[in-house]
N, C-alpha and C. Protein backbone atom coordinates (compact mmCIF):
# COMPACT_ATOMS: atom_id res chain seq x y z
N UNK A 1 -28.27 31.70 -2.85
CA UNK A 1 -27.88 30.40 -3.34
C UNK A 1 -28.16 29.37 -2.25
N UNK A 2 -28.89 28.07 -2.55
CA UNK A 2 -28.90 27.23 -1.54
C UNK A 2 -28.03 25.77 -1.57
N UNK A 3 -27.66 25.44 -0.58
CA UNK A 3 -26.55 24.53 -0.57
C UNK A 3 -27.09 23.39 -0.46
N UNK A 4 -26.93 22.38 -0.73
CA UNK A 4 -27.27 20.77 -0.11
C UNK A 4 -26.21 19.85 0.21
N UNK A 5 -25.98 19.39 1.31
CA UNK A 5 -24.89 18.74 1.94
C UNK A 5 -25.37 17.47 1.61
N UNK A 6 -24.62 16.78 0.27
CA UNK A 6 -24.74 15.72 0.04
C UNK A 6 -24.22 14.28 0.18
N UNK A 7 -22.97 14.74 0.84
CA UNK A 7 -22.39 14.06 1.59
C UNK A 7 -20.85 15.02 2.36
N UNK A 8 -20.15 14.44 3.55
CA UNK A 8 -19.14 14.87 3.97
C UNK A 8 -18.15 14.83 2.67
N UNK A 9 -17.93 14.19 1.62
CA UNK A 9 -17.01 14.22 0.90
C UNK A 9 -16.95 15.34 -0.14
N UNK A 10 -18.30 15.70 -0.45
CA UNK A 10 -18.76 16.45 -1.36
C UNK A 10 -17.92 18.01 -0.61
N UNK A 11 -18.41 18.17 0.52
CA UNK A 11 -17.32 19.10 0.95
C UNK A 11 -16.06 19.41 1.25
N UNK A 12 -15.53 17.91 1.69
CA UNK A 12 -14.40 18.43 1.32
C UNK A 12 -13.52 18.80 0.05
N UNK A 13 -14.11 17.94 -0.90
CA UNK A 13 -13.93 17.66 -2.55
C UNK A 13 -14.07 19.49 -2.70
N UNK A 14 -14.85 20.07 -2.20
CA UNK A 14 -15.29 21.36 -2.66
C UNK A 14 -14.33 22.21 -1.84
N UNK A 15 -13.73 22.06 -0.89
CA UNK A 15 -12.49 22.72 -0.03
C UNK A 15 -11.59 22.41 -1.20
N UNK A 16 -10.99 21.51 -1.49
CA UNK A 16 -9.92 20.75 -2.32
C UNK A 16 -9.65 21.67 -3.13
N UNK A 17 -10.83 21.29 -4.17
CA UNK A 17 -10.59 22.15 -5.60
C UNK A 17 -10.16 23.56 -5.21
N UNK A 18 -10.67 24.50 -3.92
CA UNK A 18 -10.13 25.69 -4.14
C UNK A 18 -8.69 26.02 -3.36
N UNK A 19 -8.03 24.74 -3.50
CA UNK A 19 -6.74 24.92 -2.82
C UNK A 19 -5.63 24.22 -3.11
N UNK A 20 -5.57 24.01 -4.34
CA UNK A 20 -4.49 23.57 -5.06
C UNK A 20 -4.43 22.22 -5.53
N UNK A 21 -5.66 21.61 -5.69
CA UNK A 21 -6.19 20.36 -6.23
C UNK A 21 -7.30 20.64 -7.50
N UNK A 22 -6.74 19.42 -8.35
CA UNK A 22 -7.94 19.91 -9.56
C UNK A 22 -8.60 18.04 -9.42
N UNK A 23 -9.61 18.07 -10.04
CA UNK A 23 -10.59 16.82 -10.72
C UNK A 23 -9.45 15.83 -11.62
N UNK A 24 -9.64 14.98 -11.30
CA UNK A 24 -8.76 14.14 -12.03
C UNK A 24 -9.37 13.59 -13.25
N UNK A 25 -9.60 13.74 -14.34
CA UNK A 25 -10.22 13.79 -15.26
C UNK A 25 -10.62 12.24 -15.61
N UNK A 26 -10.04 11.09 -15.31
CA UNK A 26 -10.66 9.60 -15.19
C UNK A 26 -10.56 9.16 -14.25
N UNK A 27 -12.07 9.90 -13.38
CA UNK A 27 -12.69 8.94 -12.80
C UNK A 27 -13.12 10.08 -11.73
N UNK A 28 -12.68 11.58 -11.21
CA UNK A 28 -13.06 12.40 -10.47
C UNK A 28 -12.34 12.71 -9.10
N UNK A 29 -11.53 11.52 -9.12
CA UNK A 29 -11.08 11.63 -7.44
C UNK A 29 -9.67 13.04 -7.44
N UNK A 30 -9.44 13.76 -6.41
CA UNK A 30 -8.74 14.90 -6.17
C UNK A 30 -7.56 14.69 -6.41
N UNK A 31 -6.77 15.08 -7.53
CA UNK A 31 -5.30 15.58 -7.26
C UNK A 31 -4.20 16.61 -7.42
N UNK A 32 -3.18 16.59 -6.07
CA UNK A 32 -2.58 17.70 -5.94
C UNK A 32 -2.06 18.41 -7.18
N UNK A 33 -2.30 20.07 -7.20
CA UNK A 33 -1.71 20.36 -8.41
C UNK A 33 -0.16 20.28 -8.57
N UNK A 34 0.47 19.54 -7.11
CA UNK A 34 2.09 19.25 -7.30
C UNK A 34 2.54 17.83 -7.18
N UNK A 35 1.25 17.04 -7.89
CA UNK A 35 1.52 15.31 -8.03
C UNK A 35 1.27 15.18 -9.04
N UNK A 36 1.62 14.30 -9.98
CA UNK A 36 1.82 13.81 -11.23
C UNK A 36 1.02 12.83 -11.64
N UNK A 37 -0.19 12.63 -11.83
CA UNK A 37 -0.82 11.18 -12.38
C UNK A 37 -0.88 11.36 -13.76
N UNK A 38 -1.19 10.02 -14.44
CA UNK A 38 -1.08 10.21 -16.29
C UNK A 38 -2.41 10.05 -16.01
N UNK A 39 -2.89 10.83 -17.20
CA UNK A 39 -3.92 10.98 -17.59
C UNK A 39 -5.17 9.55 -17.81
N UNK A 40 -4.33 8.37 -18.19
CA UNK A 40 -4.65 7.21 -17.99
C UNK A 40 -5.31 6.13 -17.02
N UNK A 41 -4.52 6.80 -15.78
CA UNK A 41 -4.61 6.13 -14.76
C UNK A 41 -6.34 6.74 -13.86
N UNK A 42 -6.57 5.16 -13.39
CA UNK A 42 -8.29 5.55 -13.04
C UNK A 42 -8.47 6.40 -11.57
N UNK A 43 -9.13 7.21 -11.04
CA UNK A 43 -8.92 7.77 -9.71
C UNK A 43 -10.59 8.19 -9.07
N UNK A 44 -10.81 7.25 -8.66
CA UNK A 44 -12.55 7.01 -8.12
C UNK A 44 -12.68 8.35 -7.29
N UNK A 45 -13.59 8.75 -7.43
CA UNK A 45 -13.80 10.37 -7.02
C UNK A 45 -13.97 10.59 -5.50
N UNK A 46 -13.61 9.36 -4.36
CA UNK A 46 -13.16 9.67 -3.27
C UNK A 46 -12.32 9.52 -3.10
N UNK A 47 -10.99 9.52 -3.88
CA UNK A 47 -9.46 8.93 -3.65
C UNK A 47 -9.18 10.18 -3.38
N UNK A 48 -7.84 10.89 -2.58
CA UNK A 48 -7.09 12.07 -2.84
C UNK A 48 -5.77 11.57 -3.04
N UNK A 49 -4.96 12.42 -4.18
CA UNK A 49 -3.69 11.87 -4.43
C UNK A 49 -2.91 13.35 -4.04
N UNK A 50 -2.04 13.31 -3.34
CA UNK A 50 -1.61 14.52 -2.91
C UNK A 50 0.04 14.97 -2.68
N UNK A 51 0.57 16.24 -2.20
CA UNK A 51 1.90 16.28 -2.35
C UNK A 51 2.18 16.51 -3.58
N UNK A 52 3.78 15.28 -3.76
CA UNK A 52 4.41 15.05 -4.55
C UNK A 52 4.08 13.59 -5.30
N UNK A 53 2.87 12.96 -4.99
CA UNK A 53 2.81 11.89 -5.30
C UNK A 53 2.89 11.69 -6.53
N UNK A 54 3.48 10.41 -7.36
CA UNK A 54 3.59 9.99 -8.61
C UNK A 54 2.67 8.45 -9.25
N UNK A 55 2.49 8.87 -10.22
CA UNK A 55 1.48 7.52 -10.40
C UNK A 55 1.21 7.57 -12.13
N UNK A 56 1.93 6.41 -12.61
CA UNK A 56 2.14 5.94 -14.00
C UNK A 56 1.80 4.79 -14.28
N UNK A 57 1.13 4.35 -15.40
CA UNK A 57 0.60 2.86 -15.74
C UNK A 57 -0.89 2.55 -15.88
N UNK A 58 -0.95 1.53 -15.94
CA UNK A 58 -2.59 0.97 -15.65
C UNK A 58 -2.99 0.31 -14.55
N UNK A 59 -3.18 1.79 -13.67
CA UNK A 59 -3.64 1.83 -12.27
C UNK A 59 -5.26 2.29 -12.63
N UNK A 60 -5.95 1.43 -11.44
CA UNK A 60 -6.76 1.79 -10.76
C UNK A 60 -7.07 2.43 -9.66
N UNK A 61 -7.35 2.94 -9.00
CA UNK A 61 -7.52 3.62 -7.51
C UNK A 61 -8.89 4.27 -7.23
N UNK A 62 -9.41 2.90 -6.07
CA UNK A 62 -11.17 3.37 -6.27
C UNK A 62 -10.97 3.30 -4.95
N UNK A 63 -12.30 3.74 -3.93
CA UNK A 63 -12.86 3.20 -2.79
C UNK A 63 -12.57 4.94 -2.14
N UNK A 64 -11.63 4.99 -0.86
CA UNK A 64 -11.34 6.02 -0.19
C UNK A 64 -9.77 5.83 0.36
N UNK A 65 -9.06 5.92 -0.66
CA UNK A 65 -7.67 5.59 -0.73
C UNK A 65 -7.01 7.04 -0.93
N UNK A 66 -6.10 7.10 -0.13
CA UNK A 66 -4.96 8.38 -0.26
C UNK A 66 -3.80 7.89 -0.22
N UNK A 67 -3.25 8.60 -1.16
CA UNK A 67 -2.07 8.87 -1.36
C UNK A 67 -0.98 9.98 -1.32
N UNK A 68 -0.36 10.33 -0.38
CA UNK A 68 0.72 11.75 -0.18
C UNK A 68 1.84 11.53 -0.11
N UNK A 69 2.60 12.33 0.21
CA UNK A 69 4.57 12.42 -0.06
C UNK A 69 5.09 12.65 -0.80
N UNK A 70 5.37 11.83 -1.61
CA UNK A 70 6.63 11.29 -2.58
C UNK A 70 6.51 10.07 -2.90
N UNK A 71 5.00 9.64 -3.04
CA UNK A 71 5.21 7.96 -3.02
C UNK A 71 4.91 8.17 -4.16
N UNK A 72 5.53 6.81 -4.96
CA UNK A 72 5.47 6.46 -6.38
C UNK A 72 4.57 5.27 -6.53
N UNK A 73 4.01 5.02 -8.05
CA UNK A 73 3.59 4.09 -8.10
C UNK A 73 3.49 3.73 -9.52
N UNK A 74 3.64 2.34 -9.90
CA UNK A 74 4.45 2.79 -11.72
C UNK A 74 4.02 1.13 -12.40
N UNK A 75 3.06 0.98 -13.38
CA UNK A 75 2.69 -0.85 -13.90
C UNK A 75 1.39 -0.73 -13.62
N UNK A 76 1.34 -2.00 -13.45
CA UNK A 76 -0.31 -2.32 -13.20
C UNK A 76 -0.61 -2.99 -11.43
N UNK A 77 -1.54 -2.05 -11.21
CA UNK A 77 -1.79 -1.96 -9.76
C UNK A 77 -3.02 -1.51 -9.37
N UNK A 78 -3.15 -1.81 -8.73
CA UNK A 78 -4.76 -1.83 -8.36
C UNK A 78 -4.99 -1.72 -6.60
N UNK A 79 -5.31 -0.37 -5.86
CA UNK A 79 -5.81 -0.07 -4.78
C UNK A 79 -6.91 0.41 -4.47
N UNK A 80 -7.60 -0.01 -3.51
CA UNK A 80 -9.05 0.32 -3.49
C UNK A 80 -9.47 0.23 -1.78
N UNK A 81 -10.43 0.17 -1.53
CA UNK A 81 -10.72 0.62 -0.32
C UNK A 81 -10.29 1.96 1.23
N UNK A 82 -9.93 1.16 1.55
CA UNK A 82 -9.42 2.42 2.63
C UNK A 82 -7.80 2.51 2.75
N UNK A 83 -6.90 1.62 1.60
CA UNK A 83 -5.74 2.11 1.74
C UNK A 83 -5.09 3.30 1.57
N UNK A 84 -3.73 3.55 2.42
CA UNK A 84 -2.67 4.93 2.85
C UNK A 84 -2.02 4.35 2.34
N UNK A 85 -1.04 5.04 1.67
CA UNK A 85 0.31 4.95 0.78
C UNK A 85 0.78 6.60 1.08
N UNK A 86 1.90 6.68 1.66
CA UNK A 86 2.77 7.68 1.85
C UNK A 86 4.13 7.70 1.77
N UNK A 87 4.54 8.67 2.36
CA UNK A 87 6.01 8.88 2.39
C UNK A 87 6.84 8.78 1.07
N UNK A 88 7.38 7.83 1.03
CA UNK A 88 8.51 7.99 -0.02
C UNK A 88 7.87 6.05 -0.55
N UNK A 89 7.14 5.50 -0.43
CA UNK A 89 6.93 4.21 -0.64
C UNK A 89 7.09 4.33 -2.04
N UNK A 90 6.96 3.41 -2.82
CA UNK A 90 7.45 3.07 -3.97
C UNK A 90 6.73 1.63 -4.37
N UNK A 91 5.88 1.74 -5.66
CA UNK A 91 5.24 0.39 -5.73
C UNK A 91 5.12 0.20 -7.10
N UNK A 92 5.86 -1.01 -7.24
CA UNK A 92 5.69 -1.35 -9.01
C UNK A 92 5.96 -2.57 -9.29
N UNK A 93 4.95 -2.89 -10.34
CA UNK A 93 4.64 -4.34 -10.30
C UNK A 93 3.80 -4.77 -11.72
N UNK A 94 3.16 -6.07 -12.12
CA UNK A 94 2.39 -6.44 -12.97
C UNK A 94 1.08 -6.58 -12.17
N UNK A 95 0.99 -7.17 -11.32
CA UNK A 95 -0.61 -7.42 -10.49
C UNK A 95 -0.45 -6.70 -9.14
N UNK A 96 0.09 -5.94 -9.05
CA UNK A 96 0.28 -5.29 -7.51
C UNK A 96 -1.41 -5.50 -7.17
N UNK A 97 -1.86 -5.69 -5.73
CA UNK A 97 -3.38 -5.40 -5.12
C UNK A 97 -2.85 -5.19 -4.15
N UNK A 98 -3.33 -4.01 -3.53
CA UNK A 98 -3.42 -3.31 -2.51
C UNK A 98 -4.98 -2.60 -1.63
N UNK A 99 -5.38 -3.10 -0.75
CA UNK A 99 -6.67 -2.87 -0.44
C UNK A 99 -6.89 -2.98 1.24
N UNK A 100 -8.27 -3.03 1.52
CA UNK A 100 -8.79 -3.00 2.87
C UNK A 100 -8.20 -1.65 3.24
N UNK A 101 -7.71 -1.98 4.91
CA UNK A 101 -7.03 -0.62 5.43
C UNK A 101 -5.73 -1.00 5.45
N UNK A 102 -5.15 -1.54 3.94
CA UNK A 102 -3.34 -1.48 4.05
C UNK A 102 -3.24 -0.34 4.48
N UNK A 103 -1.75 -0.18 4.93
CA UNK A 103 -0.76 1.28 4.88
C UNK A 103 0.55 0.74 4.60
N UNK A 104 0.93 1.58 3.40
CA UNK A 104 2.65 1.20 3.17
C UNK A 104 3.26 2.26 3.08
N UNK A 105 4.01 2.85 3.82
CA UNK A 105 4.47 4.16 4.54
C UNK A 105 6.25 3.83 4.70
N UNK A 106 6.86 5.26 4.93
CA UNK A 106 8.40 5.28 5.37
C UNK A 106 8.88 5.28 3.71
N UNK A 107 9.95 4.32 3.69
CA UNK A 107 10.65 3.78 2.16
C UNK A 107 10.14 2.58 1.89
N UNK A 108 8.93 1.78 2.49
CA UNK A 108 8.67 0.34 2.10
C UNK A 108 8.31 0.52 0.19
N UNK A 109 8.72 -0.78 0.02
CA UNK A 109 8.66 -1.29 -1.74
C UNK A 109 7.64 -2.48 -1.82
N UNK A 110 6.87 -2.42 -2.42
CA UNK A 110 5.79 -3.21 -3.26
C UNK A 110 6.32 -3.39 -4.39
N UNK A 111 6.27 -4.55 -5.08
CA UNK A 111 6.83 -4.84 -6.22
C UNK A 111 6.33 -6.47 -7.04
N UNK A 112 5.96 -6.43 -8.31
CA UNK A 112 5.66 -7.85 -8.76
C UNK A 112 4.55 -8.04 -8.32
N UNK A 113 4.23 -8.96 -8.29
CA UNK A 113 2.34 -9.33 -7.80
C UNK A 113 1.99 -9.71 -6.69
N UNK A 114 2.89 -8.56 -5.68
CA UNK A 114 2.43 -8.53 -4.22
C UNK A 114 1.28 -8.77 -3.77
N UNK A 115 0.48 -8.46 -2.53
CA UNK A 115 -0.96 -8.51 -2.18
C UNK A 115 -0.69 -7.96 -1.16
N UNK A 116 -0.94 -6.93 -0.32
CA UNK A 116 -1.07 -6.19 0.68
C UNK A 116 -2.76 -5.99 1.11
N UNK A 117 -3.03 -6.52 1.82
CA UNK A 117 -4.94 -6.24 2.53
C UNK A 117 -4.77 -6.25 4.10
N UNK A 118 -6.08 -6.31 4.35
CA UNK A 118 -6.74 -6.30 5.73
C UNK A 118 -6.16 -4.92 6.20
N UNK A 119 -5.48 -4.98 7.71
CA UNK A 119 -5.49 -4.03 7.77
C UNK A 119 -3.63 -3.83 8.51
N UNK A 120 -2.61 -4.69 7.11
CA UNK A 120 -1.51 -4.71 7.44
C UNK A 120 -0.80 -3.52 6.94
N UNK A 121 0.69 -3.46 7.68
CA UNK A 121 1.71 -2.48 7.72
C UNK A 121 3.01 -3.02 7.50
N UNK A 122 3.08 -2.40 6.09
CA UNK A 122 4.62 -2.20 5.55
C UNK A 122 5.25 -0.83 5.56
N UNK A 123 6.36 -1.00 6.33
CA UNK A 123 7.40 0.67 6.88
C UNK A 123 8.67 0.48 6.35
N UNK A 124 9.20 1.57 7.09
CA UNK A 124 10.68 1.45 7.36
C UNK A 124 10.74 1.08 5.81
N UNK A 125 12.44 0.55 5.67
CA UNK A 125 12.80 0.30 4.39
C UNK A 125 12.43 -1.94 4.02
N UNK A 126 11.26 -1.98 4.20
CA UNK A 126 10.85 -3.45 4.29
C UNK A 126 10.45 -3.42 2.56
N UNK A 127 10.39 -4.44 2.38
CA UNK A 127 10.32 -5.06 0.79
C UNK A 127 9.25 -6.15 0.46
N UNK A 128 7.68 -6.28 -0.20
CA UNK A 128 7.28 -7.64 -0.22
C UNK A 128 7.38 -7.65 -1.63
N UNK A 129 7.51 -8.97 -2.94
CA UNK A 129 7.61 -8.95 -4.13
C UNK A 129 7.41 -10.17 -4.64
N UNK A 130 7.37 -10.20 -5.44
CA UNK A 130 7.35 -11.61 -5.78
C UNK A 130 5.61 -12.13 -5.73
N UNK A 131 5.48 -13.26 -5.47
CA UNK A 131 3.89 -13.69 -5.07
C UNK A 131 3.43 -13.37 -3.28
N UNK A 132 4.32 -12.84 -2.64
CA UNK A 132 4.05 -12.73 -0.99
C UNK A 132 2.87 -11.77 -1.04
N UNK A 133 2.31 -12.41 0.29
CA UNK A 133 1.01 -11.75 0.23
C UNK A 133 0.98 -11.72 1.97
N UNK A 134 0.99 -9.81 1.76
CA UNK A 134 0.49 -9.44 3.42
C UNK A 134 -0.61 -9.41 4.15
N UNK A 135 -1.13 -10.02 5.20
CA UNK A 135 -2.65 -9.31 5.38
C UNK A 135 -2.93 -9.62 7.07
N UNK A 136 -4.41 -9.83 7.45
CA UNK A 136 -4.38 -9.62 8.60
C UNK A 136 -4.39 -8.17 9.22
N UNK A 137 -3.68 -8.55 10.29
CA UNK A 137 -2.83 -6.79 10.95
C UNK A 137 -1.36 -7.19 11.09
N UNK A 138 -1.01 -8.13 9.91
CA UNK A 138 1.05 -8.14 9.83
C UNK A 138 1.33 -6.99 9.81
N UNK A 139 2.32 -7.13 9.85
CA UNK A 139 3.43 -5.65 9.72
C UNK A 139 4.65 -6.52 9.32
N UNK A 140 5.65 -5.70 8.55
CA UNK A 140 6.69 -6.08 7.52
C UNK A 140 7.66 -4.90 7.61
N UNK A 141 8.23 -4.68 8.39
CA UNK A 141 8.88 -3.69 8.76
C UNK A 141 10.78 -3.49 8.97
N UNK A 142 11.48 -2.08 9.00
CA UNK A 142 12.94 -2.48 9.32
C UNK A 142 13.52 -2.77 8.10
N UNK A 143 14.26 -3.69 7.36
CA UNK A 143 15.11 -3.91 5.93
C UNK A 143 14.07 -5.55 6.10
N UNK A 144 13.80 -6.26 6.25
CA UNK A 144 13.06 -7.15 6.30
C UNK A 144 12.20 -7.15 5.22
N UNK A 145 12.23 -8.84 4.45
CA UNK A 145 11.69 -8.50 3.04
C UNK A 145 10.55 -9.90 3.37
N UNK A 146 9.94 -9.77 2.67
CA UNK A 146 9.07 -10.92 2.67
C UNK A 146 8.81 -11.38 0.87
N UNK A 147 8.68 -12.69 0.25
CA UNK A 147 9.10 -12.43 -1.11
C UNK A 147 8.75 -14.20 -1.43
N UNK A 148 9.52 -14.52 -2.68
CA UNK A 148 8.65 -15.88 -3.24
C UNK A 148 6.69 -16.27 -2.91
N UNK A 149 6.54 -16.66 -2.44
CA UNK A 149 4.61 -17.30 -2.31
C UNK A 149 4.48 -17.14 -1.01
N UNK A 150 5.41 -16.17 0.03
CA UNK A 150 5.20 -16.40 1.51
C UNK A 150 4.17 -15.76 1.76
N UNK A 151 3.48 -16.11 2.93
CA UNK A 151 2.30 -15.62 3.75
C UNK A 151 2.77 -15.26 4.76
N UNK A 152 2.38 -13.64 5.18
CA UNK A 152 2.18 -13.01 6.43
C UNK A 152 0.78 -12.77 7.28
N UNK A 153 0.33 -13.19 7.51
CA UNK A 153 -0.62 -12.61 8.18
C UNK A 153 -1.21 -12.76 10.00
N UNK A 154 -2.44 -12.58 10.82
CA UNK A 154 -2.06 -13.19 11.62
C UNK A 154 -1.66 -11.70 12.29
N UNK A 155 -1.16 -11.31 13.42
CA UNK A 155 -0.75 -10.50 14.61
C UNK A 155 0.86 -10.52 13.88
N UNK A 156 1.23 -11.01 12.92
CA UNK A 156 3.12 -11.29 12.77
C UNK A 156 3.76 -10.46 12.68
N UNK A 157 4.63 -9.99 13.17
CA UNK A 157 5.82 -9.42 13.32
C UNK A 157 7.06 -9.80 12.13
N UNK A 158 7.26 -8.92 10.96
CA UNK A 158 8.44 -9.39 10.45
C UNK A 158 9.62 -8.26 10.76
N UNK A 159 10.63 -7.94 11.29
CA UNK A 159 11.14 -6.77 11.33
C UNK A 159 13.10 -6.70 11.28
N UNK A 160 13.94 -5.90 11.54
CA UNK A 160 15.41 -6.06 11.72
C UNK A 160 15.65 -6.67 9.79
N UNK A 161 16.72 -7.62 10.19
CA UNK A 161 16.64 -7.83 8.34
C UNK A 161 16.21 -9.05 8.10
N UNK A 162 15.31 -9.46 8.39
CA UNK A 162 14.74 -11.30 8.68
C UNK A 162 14.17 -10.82 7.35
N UNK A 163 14.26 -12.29 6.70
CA UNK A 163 13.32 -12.73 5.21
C UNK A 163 12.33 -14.11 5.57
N UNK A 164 11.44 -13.42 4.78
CA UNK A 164 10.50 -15.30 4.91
C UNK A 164 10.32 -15.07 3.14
N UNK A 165 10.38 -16.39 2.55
CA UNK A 165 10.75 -16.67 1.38
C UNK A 165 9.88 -18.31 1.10
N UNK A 166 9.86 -18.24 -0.24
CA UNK A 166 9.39 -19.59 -0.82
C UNK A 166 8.06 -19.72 -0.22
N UNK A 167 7.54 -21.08 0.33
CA UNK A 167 6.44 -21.05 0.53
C UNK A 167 5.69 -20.91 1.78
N UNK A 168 6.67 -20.99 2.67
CA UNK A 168 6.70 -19.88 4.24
C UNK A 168 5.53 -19.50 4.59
N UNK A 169 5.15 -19.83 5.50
CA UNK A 169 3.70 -19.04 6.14
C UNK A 169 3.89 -18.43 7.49
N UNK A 170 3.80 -17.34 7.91
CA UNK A 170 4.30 -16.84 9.23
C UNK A 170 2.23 -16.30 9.83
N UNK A 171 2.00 -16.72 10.59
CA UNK A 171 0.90 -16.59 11.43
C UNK A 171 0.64 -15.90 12.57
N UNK A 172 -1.02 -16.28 13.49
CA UNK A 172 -0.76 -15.99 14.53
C UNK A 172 -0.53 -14.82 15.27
N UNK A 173 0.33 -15.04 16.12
CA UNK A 173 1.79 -13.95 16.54
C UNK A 173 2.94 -14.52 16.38
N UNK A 174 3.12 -14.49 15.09
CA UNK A 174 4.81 -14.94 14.73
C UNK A 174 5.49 -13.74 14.68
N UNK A 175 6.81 -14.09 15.28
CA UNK A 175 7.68 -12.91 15.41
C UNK A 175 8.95 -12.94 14.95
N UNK A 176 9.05 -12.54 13.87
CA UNK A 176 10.52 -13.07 12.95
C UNK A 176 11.48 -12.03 13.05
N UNK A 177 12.63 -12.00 13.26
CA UNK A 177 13.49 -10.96 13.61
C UNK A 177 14.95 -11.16 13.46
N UNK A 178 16.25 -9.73 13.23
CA UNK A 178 17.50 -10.05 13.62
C UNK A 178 17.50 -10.32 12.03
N UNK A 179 18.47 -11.59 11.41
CA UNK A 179 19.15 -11.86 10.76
C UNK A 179 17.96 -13.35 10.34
N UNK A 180 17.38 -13.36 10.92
CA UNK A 180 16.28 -15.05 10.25
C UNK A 180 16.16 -15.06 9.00
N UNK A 181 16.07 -15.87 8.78
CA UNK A 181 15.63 -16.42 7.30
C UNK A 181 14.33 -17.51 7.67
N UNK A 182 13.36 -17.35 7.31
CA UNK A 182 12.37 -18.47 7.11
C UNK A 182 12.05 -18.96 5.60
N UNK A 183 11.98 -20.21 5.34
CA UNK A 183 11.83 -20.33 4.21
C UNK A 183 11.01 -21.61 3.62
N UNK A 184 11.10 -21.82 2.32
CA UNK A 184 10.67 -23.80 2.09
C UNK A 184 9.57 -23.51 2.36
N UNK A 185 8.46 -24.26 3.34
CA UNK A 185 7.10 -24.96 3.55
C UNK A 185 7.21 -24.69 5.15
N UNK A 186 7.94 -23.97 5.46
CA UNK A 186 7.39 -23.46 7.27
C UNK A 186 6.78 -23.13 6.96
N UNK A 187 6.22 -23.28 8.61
CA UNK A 187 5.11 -22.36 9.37
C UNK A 187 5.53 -21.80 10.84
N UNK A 188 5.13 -20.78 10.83
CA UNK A 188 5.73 -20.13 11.76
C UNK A 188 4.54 -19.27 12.49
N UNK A 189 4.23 -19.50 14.42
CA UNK A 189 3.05 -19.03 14.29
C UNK A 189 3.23 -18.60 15.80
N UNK A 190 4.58 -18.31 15.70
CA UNK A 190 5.27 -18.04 17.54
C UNK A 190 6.93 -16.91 17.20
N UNK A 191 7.00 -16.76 18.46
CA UNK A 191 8.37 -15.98 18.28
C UNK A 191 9.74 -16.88 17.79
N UNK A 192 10.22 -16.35 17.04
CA UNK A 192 11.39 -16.65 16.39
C UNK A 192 13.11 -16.22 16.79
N UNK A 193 13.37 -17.05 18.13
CA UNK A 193 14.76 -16.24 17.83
C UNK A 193 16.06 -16.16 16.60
N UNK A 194 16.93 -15.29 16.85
CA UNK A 194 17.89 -15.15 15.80
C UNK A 194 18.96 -16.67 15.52
């Protein structure tokens, strides 16, 4: 028999299947035979969905996106490129987008018509919902929610139980922390004490 290495994925795709992953029947991409996707949901044939992962609705999931743990994902949502979704995250929404090299990891929540890109980080038990939109290399981390039309992006730091809300723009290296509230039509594009 002769082989042709048609790409690195092709092999691992071919490790996969003989180890407890089957073809995801719309669209090809790998999932665990102990994760749950509906049959509905789209899965571009370099995605791996793995674990315990869960995934219900009218999702998309194209590019080279993984998913493992226990993370859920439930509505209409749409991830693509090189995003990680793990742990126990939890994401549900009407327009969720999730892309570039997000990672939303730990207990973080996506919810409503978030936007998570570039190559930001939501952890810990952090929250974005509403119209907020993460990107850059932010991070959103700690009980810290970000929510109404706010902007993170920028080097920013959101972390502890600080909220930025309404139409809020945090930049830069903004560093929001403790008990803050940012809110209204700031801008915020420096450290923030409590």
């Amino acid at each position: 028999m002769v082989f042709k290495m048609l790409s690195q994925n092709v092999l691992i795709k071919d490790a996969c299947l003989r180890t407890g992953f089957h073809s995801h029947p719309n669209g090809g991409g790998l999932v665990a035979d102990t994760a749950f996707v509906d049959p509905n949901v789209y899965i571009g044939t370099n995605c791996i969905i793995g674990d315990y992962a869960i995934i219900i609705g009218i999702i998309e999931i194209r590019g080279d996106v993984h998913i493992f743990g226990h993370a859920q994902i439930y509505g209409r949502v749409y991830i693509s490129e090189h995003a990680q979704i793990f742990d126990q995250a939890f994401i549900s929404g009407d327009e969720v987008e999730i892309f570039g090299h997000a990672m939303i990891f730990d207990q973080a929540r996506i919810l409503n018509h978030a936007k998570i890109y570039g190559n930001a980080r939501i952890s810990e038990h952090a929250e974005v919902f509403d119209r907020a939109k993460v990107f850059g290399k932010a991070q959103v981390r700690g009980h810290s929610k970000a929510f109404g039309s706010a902007q993170v992006s920028g080097n920013s730091l959101i972390y502890g139980s600080s909220k930025i809300s309404g139409f809020a723009k945090a930049y830069k290296s903004a560093e929001i922390f403790g008990n803050t509230w940012i809110s209204g039509k700031s801008e915020i594009c420096e450290k923030i004490m409590p």
